[in-house]
Protein backbone atom coordinates (compact mmCIF):
# COMPACT_ATOMS: atom_id res chain seq x y z
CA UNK A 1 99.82 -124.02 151.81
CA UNK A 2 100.13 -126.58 154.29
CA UNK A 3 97.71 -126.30 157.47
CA UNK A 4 100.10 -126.46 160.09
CA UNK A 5 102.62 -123.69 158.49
CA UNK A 6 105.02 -121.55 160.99
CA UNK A 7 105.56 -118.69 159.38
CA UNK A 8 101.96 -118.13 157.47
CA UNK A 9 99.06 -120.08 159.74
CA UNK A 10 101.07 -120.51 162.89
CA UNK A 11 101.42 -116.41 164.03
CA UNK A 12 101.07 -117.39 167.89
CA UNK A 13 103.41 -119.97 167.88
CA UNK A 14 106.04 -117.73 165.69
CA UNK A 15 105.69 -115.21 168.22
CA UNK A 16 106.56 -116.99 171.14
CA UNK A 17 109.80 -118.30 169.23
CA UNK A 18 110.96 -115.14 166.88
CA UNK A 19 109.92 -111.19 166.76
CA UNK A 20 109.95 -110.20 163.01
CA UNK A 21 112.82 -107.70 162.55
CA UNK A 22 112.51 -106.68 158.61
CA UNK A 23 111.64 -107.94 155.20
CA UNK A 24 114.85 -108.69 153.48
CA UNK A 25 114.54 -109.46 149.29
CA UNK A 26 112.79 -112.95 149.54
CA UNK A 27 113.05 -113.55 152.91
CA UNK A 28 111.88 -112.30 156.30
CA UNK A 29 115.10 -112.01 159.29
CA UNK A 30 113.58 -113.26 162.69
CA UNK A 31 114.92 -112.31 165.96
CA UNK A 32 115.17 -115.84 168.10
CA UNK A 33 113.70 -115.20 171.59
CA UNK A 34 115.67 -117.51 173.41
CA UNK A 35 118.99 -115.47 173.16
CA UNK A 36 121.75 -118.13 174.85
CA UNK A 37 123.87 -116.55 171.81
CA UNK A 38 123.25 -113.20 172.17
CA UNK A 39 122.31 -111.65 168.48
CA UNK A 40 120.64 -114.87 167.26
CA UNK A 41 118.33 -114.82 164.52
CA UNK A 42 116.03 -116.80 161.55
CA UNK A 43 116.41 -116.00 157.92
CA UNK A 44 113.47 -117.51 156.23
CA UNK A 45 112.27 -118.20 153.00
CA UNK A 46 109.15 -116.20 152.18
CA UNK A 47 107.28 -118.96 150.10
CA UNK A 48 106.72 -122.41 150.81
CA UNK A 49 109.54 -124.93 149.09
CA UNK A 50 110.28 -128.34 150.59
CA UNK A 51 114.11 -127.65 150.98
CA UNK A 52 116.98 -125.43 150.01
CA UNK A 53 116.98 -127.56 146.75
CA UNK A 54 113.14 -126.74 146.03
CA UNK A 55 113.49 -123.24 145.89
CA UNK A 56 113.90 -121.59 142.15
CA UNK A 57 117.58 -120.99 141.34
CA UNK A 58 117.26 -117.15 141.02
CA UNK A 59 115.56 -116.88 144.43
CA UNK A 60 117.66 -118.98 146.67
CA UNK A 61 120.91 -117.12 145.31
CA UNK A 62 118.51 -113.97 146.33
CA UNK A 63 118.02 -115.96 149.75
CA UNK A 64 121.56 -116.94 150.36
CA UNK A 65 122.65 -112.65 150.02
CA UNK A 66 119.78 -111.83 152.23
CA UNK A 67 121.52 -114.63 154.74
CA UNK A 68 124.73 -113.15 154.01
CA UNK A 69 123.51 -109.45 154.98
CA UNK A 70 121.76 -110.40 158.01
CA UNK A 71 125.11 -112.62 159.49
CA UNK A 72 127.21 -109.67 158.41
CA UNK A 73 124.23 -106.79 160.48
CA UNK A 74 124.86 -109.56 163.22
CA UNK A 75 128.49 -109.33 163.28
CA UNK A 76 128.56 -105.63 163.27
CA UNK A 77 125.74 -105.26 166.15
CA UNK A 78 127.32 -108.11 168.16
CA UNK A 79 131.20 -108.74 167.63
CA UNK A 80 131.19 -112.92 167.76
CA UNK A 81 134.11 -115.03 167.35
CA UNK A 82 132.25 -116.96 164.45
CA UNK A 83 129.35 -117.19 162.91
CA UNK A 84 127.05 -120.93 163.15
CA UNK A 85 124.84 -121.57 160.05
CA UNK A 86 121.83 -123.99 160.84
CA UNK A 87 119.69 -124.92 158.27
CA UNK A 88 117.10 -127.69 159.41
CA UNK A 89 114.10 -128.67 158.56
CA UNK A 90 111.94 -132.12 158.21
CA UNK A 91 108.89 -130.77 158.77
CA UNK A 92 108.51 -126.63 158.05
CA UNK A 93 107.59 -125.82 154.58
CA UNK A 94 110.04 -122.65 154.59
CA UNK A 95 113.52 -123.23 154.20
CA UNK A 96 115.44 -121.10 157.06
CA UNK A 97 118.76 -120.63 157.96
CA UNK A 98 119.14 -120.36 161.64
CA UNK A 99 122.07 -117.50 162.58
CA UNK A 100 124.19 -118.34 165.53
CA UNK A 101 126.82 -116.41 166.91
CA UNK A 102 129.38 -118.00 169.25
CA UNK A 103 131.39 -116.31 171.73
CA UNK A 104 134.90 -118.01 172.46
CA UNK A 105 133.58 -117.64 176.33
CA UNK A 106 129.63 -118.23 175.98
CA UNK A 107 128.62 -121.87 175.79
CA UNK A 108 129.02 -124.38 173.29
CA UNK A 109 131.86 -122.60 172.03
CA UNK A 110 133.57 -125.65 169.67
CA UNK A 111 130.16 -127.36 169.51
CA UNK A 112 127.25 -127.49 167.81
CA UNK A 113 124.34 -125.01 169.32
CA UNK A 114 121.12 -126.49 171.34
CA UNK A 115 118.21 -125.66 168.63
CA UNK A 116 116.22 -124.17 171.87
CA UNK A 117 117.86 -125.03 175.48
CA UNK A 118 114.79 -122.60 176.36
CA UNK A 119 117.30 -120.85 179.14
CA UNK A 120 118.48 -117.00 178.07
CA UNK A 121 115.29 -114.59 177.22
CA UNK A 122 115.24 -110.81 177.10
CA UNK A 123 113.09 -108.32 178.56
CA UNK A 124 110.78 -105.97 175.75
CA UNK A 125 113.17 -103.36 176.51
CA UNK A 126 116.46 -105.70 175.68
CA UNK A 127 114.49 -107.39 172.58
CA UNK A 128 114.21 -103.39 171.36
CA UNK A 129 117.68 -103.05 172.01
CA UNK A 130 118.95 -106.38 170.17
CA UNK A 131 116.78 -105.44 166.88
CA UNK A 132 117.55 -101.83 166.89
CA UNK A 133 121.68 -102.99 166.67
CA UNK A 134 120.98 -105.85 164.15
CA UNK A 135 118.82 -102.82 162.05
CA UNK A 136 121.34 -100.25 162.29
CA UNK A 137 123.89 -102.34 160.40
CA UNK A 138 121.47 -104.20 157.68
């Protein structure tokens, strides 16, 4: 396991950027703090694989439905125009699928989304709120 991981040695830093919403089947769905797109969320990979590629052929179609679910729990809680699939990664050793909605009047509607413009965040109360819709529909 590398030293520097995210998601298993890093729990300080993964709590500033994402607050764990459930264990999915081999993956672990991630509320994104900074909420510019309101409902956004991390779908990672619970072991360590260099890439999507890397990750045994059973598990990663395993991954891909637990992606699936949480867009669709998304698109129930939140109602977007479309759903933005990031996956990106040169350095974490979990592959992760970053969740995006877009709203045909929120930004960067017809572009690609900032990875953190660090500018929309939630109080505890709204955070409870946002996970408790995206739970209700898993």
């Amino acid at each position: 396991m590398p030293d520097n991981c995210l998601y298993c040695k890093n729990k300080a830093i993964l709590d500033q950027l994402m607050i764990k919403i459930a264990d999915l089947e081999v993956s672990t769905l991630y509320l994104f703090r900074e909420q510019t797109h309101p409902g956004r969320c991390v779908v990672a990979y619970k072991d360590h694989a260099g890439g999507q590629t890397d990750i045994p052929e059973a598990d990663w179609v395993r991954f891909m439905l637990d992606t699936r679910r949480a867009a669709m729990a998304i698109e129930k809680a939140f109602h977007p125009a479309k759903m933005n699939f990031g996956a990106y990664s040169d350095t974490l050793a979990h592959p992760h699928w970053h969740l995006v909605p877009k709203y045909k009047d929120g930004p960067e509607w017809g572009g690609t989304f900032a990875m953190n413009p660090k500018e929309t965040y939630l109080t505890d109360a709204e955070y409870e709120e946002t996970i408790g819709k995206i739970k209700a529909n898993l």
